[in-house]
N, C-alpha and C. Protein backbone atom coordinates (compact mmCIF):
# COMPACT_ATOMS: atom_id res chain seq x y z
N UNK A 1 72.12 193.34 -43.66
CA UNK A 1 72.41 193.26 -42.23
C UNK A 1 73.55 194.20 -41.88
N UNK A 2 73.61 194.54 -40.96
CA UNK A 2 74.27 195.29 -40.50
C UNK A 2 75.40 195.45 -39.80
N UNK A 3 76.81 195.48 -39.97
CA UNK A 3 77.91 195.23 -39.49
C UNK A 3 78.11 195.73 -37.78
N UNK A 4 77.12 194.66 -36.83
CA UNK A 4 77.27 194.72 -35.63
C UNK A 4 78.17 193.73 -34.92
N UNK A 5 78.38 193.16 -36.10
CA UNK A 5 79.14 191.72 -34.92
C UNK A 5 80.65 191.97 -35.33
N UNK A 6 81.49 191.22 -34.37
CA UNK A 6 82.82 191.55 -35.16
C UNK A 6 83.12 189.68 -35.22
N UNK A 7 83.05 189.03 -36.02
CA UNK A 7 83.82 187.68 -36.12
C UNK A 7 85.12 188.07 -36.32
N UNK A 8 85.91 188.63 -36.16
CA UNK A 8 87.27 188.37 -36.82
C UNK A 8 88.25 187.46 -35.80
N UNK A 9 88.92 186.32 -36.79
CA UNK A 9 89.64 185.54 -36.04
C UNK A 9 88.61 184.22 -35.50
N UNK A 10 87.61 184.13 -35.95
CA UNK A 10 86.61 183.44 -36.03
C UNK A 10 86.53 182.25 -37.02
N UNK A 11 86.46 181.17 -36.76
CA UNK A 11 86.37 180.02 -37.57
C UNK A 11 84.39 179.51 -37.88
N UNK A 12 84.42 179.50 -38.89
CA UNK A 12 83.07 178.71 -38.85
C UNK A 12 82.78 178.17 -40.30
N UNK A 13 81.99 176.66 -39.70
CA UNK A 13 82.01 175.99 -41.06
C UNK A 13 80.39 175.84 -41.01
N UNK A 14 79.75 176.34 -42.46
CA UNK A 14 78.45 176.14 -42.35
C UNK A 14 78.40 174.91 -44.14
N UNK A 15 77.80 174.06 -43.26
CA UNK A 15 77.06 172.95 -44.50
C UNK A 15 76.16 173.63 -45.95
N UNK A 16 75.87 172.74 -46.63
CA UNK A 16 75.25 173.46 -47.67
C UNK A 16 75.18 174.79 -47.87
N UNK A 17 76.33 175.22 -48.32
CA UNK A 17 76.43 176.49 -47.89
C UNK A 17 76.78 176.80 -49.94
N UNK A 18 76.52 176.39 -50.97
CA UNK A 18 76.76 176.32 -52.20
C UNK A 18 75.08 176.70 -52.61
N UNK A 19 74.19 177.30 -52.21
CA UNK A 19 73.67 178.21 -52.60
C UNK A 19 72.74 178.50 -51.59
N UNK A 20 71.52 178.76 -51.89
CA UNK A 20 70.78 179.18 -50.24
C UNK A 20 70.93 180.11 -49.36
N UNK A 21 70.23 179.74 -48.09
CA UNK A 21 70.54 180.25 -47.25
C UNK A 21 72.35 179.86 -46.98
N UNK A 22 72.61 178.69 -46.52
CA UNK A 22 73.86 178.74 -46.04
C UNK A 22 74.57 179.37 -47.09
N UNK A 23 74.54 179.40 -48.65
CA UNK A 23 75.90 180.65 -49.03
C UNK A 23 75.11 181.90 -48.52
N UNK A 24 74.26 182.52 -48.40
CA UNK A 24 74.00 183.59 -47.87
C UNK A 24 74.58 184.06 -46.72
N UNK A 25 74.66 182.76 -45.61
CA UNK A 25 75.14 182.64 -44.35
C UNK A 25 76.66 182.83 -44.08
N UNK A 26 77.45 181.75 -45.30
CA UNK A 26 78.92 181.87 -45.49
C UNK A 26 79.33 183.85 -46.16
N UNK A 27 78.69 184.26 -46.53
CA UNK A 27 78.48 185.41 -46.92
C UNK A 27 78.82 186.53 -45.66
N UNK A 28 77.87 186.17 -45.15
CA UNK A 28 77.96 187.43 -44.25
C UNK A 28 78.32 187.05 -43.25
N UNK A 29 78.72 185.95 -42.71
CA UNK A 29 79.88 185.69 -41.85
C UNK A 29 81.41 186.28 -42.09
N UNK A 30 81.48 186.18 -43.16
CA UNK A 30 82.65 186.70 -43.98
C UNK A 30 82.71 188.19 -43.86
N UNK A 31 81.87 188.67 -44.35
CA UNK A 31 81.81 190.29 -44.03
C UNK A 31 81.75 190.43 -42.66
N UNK A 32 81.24 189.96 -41.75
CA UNK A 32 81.56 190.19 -40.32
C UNK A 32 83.34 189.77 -40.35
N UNK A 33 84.20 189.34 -41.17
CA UNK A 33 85.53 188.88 -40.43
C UNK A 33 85.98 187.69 -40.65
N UNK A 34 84.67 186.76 -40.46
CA UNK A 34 85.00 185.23 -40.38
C UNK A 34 85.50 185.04 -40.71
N UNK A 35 87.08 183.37 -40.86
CA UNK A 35 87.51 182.76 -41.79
C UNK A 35 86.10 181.84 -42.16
N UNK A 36 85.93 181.45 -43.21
CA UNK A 36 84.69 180.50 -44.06
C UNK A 36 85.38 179.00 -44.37
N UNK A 37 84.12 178.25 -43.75
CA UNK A 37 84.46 177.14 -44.15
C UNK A 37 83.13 176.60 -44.97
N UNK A 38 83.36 176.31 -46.71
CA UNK A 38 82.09 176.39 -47.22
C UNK A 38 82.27 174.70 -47.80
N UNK A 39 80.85 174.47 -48.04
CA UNK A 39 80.83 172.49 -48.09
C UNK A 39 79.31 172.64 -49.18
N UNK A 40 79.65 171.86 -50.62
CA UNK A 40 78.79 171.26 -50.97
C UNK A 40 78.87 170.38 -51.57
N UNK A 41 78.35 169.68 -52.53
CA UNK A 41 77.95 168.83 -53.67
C UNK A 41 78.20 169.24 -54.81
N UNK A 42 78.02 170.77 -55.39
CA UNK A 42 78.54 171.37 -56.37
C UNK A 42 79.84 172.29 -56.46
N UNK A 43 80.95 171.79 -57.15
CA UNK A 43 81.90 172.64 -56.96
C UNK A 43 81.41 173.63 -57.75
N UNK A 44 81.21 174.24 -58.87
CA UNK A 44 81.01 174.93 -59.50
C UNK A 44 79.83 176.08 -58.67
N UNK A 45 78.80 175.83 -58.16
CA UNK A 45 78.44 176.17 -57.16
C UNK A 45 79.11 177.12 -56.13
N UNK A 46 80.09 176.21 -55.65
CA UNK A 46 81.07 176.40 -54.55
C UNK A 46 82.36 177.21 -54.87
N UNK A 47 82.64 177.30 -55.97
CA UNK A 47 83.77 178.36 -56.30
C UNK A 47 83.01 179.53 -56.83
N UNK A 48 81.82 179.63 -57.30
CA UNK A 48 80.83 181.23 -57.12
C UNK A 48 80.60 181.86 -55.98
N UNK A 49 80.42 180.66 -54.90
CA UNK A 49 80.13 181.50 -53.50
C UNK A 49 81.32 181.84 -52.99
N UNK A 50 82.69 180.95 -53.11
CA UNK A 50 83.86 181.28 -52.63
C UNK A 50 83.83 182.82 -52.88
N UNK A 51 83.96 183.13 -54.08
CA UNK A 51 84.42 184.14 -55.04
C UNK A 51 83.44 185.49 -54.15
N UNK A 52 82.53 185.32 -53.65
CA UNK A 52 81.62 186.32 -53.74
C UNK A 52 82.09 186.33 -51.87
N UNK A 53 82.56 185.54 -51.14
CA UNK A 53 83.17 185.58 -49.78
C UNK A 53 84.49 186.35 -49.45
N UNK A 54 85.04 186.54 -50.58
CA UNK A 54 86.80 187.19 -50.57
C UNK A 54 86.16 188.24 -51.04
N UNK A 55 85.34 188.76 -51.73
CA UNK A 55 85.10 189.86 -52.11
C UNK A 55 84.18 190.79 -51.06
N UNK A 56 83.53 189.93 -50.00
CA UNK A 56 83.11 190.78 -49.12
C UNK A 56 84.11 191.02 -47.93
N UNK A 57 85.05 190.15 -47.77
CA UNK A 57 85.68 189.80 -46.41
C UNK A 57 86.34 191.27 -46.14
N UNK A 58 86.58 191.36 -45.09
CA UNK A 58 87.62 193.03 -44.79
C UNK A 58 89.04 193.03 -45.31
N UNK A 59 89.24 191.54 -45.20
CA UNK A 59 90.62 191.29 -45.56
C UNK A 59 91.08 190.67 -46.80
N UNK A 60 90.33 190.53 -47.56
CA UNK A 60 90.09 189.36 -48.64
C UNK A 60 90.68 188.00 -48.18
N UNK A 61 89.47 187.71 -47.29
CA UNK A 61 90.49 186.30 -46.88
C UNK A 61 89.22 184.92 -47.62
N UNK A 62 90.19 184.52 -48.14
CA UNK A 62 89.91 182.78 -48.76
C UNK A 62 88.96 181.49 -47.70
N UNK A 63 87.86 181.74 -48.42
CA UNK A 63 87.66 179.91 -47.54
C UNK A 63 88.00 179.32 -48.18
N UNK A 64 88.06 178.25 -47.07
CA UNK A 64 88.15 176.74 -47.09
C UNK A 64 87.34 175.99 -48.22
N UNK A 65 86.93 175.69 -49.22
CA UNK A 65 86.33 174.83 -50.18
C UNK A 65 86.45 173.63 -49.88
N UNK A 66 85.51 172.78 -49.48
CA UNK A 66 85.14 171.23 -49.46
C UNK A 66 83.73 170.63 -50.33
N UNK A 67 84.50 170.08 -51.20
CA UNK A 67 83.04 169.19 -52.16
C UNK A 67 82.98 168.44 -51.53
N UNK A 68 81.80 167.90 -50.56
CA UNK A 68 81.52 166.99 -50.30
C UNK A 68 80.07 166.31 -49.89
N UNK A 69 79.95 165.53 -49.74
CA UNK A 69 77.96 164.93 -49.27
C UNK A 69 78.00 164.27 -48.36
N UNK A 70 77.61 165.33 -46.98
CA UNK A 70 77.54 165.11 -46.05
C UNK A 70 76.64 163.96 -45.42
N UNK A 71 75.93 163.43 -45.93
CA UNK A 71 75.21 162.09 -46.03
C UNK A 71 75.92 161.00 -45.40
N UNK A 72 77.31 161.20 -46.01
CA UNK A 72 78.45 160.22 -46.16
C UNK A 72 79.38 160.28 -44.86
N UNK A 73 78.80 159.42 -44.27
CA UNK A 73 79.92 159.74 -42.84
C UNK A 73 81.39 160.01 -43.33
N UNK A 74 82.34 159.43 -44.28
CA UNK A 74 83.40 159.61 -44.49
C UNK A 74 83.42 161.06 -44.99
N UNK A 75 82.53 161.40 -45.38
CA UNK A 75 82.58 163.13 -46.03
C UNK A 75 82.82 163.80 -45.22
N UNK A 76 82.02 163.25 -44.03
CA UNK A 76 81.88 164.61 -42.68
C UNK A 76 83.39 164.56 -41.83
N UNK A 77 83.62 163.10 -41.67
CA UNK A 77 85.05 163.24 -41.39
C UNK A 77 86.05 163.83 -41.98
N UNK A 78 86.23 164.31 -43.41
CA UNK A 78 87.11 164.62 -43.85
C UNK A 78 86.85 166.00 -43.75
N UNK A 79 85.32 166.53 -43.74
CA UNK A 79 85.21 167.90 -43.57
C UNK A 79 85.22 168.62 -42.52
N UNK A 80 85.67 167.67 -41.39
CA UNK A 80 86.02 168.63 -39.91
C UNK A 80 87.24 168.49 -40.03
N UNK A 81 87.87 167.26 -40.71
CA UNK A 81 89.39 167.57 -40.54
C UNK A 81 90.21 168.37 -41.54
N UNK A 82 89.72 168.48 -42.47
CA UNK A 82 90.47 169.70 -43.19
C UNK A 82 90.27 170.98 -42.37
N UNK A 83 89.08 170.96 -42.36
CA UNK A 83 88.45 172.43 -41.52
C UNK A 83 89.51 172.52 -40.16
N UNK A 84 89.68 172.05 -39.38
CA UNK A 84 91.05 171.90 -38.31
C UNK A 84 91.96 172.00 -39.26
N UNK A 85 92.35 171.26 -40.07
CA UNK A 85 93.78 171.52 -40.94
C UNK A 85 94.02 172.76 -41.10
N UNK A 86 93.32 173.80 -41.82
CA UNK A 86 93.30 174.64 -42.37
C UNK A 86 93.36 175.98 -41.05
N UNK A 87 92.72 176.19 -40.00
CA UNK A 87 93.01 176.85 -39.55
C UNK A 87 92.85 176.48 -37.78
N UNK A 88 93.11 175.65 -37.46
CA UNK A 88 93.56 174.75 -36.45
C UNK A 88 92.75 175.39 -35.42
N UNK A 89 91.52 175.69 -35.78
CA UNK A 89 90.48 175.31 -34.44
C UNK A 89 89.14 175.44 -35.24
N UNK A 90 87.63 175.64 -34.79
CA UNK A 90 86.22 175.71 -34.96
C UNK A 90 85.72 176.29 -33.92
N UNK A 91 84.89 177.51 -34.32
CA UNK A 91 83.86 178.38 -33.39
C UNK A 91 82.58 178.14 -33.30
N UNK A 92 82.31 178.22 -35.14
CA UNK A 92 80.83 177.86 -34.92
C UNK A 92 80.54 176.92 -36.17
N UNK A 93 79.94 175.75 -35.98
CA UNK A 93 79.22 174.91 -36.73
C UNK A 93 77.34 175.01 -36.93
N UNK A 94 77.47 175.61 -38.17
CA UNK A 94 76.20 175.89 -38.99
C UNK A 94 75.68 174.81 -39.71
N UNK A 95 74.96 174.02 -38.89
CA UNK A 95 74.35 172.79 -39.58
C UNK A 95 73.02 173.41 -40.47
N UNK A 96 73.18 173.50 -41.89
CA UNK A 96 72.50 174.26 -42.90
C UNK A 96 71.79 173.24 -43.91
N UNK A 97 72.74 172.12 -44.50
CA UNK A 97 72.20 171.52 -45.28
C UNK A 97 71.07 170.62 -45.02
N UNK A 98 70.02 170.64 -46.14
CA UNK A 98 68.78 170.03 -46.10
C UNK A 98 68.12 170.07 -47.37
N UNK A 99 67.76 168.59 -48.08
CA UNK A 99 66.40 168.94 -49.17
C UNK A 99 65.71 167.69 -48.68
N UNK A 100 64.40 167.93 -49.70
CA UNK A 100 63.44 166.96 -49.69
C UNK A 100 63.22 166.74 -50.69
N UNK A 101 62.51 165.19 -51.33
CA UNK A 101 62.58 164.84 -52.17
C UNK A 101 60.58 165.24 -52.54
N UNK A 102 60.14 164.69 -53.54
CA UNK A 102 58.83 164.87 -53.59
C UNK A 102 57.87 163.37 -53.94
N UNK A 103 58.28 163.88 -52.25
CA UNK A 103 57.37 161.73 -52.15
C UNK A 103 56.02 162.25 -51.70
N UNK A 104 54.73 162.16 -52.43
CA UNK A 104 53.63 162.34 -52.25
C UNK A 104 52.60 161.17 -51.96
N UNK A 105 53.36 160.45 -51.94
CA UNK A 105 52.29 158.88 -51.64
C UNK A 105 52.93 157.78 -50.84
N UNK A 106 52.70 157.02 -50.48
CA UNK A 106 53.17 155.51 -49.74
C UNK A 106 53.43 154.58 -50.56
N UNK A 107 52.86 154.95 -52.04
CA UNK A 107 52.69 153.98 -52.89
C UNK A 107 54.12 154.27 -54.20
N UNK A 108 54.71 155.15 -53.43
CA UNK A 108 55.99 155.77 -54.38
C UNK A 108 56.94 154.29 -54.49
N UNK A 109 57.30 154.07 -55.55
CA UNK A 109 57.81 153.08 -55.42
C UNK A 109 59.97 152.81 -54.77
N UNK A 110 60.38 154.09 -55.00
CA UNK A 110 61.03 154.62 -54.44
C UNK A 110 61.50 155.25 -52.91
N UNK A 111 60.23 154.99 -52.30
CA UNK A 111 60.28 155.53 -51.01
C UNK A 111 61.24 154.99 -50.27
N UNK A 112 61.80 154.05 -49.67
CA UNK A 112 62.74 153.66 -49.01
C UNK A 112 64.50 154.41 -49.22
N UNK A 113 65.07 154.65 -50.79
CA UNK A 113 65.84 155.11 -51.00
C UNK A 113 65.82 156.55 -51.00
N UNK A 114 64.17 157.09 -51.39
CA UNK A 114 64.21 158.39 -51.13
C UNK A 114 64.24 159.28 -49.40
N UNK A 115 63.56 158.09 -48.43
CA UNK A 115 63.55 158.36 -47.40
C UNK A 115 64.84 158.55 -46.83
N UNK A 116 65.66 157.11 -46.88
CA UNK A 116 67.21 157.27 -46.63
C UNK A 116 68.49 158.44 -46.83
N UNK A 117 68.22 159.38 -47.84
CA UNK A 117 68.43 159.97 -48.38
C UNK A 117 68.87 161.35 -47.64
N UNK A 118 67.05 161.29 -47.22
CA UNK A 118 66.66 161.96 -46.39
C UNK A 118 67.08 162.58 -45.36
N UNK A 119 67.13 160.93 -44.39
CA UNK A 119 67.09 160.89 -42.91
C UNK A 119 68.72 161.38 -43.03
N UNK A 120 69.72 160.75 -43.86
CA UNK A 120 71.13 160.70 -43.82
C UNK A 120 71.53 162.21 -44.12
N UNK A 121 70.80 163.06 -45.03
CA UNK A 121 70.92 164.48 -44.92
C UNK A 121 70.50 165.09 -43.97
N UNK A 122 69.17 165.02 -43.70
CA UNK A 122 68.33 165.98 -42.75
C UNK A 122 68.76 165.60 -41.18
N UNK A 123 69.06 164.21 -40.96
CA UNK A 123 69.32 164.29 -39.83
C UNK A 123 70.59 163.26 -38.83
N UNK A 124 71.22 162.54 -39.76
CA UNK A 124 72.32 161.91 -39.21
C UNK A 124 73.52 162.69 -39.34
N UNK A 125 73.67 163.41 -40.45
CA UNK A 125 74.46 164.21 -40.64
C UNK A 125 74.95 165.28 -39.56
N UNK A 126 73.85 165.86 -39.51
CA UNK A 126 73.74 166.55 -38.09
C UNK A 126 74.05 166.07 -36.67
N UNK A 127 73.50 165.22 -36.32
CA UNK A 127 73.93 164.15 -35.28
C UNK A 127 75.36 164.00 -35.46
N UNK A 128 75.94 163.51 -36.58
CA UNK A 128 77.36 163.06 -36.53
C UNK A 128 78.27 164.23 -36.61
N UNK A 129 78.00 165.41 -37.22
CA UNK A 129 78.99 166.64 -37.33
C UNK A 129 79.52 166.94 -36.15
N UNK A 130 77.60 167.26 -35.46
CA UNK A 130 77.89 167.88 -33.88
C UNK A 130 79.05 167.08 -33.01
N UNK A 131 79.05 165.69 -33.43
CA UNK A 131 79.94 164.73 -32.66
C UNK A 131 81.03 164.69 -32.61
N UNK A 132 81.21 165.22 -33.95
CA UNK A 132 82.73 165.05 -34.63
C UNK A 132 83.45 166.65 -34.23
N UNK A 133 82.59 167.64 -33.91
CA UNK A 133 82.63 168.97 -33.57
C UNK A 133 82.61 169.91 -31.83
N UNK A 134 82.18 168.42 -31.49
CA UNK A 134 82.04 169.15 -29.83
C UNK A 134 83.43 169.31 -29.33
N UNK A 135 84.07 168.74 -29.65
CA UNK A 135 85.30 168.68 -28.84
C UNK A 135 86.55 169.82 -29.57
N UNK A 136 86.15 170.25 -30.72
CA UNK A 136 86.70 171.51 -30.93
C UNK A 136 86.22 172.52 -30.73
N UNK A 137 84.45 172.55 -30.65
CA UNK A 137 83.46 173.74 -29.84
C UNK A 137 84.07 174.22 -28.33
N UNK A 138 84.37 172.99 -27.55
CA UNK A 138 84.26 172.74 -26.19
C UNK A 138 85.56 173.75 -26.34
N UNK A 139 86.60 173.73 -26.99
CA UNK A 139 88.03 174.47 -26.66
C UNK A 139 87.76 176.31 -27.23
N UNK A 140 87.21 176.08 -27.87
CA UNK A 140 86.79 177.71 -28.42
C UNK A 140 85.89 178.25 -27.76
N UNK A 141 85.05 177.26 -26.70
CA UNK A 141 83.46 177.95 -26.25
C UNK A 141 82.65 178.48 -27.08
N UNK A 142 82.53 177.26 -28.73
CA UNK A 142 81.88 178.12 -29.42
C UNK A 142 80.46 177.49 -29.29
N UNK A 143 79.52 178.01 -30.85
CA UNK A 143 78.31 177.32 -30.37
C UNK A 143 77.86 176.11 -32.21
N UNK A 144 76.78 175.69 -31.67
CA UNK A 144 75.84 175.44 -32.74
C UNK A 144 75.09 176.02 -33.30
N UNK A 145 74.81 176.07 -34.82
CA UNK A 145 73.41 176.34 -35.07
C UNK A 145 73.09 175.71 -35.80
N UNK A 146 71.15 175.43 -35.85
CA UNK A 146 71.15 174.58 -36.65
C UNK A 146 69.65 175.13 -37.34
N UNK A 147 69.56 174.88 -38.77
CA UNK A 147 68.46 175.29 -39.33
C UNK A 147 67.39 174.27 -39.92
N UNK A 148 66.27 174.25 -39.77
CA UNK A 148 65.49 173.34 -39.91
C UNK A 148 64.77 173.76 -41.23
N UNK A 149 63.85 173.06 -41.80
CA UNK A 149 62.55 173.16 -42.45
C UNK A 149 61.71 173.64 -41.36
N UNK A 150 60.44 174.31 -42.31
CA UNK A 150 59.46 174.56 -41.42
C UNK A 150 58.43 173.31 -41.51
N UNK A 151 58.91 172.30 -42.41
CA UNK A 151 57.91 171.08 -42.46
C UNK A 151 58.25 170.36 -41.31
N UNK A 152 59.35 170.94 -40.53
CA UNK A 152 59.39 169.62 -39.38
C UNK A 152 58.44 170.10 -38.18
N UNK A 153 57.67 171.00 -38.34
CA UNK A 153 56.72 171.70 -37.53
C UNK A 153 55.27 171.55 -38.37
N UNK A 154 55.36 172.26 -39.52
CA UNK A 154 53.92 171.93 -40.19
C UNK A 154 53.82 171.07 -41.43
N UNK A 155 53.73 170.21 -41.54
CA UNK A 155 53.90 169.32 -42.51
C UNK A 155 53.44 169.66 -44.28
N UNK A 156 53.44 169.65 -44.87
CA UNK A 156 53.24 169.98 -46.41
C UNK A 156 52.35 168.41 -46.88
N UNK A 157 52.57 167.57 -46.38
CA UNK A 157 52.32 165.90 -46.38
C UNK A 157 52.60 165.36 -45.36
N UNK A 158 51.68 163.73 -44.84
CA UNK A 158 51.93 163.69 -43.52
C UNK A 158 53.00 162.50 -44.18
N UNK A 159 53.22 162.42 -45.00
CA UNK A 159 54.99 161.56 -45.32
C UNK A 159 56.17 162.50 -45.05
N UNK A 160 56.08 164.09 -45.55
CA UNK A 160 57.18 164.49 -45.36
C UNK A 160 57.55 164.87 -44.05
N UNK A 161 55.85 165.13 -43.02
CA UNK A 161 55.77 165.38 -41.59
C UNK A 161 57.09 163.77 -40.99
N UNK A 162 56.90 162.54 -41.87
CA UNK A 162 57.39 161.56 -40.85
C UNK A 162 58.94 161.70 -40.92
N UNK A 163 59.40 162.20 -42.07
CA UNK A 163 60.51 162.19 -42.70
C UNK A 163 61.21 163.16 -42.31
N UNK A 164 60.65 164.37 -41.86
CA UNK A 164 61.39 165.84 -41.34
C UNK A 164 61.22 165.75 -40.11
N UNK A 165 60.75 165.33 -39.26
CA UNK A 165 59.94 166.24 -38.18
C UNK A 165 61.51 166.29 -36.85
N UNK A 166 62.08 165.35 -37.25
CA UNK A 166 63.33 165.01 -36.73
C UNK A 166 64.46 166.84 -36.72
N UNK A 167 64.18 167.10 -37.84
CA UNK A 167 65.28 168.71 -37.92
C UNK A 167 64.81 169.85 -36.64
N UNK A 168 65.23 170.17 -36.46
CA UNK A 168 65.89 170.71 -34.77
C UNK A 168 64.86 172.44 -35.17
N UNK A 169 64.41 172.86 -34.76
CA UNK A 169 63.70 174.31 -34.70
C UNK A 169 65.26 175.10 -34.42
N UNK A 170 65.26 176.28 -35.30
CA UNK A 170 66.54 177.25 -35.60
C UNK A 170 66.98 177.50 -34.59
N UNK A 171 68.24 176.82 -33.93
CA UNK A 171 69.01 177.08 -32.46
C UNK A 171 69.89 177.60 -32.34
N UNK A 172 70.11 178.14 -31.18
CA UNK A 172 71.62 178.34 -31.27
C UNK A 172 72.15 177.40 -30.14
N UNK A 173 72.84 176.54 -30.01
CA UNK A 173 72.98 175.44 -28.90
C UNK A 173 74.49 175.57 -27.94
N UNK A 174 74.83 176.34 -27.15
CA UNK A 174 75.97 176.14 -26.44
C UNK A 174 76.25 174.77 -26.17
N UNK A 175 77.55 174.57 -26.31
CA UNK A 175 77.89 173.06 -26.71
C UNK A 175 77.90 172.58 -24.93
N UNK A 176 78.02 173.57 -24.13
CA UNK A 176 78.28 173.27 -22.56
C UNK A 176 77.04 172.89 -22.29
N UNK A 177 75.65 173.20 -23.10
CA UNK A 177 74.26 173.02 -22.26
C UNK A 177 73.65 171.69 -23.30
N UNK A 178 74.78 171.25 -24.04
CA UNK A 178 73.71 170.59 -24.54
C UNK A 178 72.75 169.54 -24.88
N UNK A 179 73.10 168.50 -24.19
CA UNK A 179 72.88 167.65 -23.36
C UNK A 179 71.07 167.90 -23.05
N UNK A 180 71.25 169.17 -21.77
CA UNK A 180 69.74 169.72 -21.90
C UNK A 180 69.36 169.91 -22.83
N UNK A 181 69.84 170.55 -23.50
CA UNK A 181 69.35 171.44 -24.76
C UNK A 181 68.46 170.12 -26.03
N UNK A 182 69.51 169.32 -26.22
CA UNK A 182 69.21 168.04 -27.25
C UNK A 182 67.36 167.59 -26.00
N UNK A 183 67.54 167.22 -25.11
CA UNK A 183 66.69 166.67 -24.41
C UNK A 183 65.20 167.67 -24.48
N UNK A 184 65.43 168.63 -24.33
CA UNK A 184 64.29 169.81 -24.80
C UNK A 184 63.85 170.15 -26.22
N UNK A 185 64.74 169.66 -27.10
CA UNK A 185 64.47 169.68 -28.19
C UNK A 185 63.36 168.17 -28.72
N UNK A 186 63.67 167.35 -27.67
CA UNK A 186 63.30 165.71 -27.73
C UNK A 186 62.04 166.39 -27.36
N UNK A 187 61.60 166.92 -26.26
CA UNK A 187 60.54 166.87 -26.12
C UNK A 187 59.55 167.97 -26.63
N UNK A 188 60.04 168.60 -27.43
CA UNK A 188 59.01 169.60 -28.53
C UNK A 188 59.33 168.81 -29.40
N UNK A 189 59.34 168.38 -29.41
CA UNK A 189 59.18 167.54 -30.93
C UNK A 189 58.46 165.98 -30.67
N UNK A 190 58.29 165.40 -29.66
CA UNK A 190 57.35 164.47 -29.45
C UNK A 190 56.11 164.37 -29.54
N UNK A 191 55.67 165.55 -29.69
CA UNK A 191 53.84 165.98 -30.09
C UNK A 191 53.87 165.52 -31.58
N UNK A 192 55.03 166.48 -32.45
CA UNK A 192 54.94 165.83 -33.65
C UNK A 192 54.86 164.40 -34.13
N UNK A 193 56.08 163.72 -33.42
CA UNK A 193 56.00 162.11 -33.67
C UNK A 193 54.73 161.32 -33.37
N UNK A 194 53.95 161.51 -31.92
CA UNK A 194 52.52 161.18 -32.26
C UNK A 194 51.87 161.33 -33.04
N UNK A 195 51.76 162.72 -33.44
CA UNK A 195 50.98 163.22 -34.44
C UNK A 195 50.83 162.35 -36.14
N UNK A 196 52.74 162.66 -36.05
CA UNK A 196 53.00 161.69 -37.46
C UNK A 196 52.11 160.35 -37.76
N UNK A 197 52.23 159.80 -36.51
CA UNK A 197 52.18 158.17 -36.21
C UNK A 197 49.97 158.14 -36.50
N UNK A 198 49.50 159.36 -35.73
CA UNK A 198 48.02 159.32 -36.04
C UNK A 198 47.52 159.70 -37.69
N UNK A 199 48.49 160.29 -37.63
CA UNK A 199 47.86 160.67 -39.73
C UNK A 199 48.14 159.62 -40.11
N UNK A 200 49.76 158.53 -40.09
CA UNK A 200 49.53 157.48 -41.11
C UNK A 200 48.59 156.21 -40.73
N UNK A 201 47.94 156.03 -39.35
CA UNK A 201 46.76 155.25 -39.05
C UNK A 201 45.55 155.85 -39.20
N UNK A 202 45.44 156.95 -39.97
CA UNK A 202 44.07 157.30 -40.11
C UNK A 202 43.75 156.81 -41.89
């Protein structure tokens, strides 16, 4: 990509950002300028991508490192507030993290804990960041983004269709519109939830 943007002086914390797309993302945010705010589950992980963020930055500047599992409401709290600690505001929140487990049947005996799992990654997490995040968006005028699966559109299984379909199509969400924005998102995505609801009664 191509050094068109200038982040510098720019705060942004992107989730699962310990390998993937989001370290890809923490990556070249960094080379645009960004300060980085990087979050996973693996430190070891997470001090490779650090390492590879100071080495692109213009300035060699350091992220933020947070191990944590965003699942965990107490995680997410601690990971907006360091993220404020550290450089006392937020521009942009990159809601990145997401897996799926490989529940292929109804008859999984596991399904309930694997679903939970799920929903608490793929989509409460998200819900609660943005919450915990608007009100430092709102002072920067920064934005959201948020990255989905493409299973929450075409399903791979109509279990993982019930389980994803909730993750948001790749946005960018001004925190001033969003309100609409969440509400438009409700309703592209209500075809799916029928849909879900007719595959598991068929």
């Amino acid at each position: 990509m191509s050094n068109t943007r200038n982040f510098s002086g720019k705060v942004v914390l992107i989730t699962g950002s310990s390998s993937g797309i989001g370290a890809e993302a923490a990556i070249e945010f960094s080379r645009l300028g960004a300060n980085v705010a990087i979050t996973g589950r693996n430190d070891r992980n997470l001090s490779s991508v650090a390492q590879q963020v100071v080495n692109v930055s213009p300035k060699g500047l350091k992220p933020l490192q947070v191990v944590a599992d965003i699942s965990k409401p107490e995680d997410c709290n601690r990971l907006i507030d360091e993220t404020i600690k550290s450089f006392g505001k937020l521009d942009v929140l990159v809601n990145n993290a997401g897996y799926g487990y490989g529940v292929r049947s109804v008859l999984d005996p596991d399904i309930l804990s694997k679903y939970e799992n799920l929903m608490n990654t793929n989509v409460r997490s998200v819900i609660y960041l943005t919450h915990l995040s608007v009100k430092h968006l709102e002072k920067t005028k920064g934005n959201i983004i948020n990255i989905s699966s493409v299973a929450g559109l075409k399903p791979v299984s109509y279990l993982i269709n019930l389980i994803l379909f909730i993750k948001i199509t790749i946005k960018t969400i001004d925190v001033n519109n969003f309100p609409y924005l969440y509400l438009h998102m409700l309703e592209k995505n209500i075809f799916n939830i029928y849909a879900t609801i007719l595959l598991l009664l068929i």
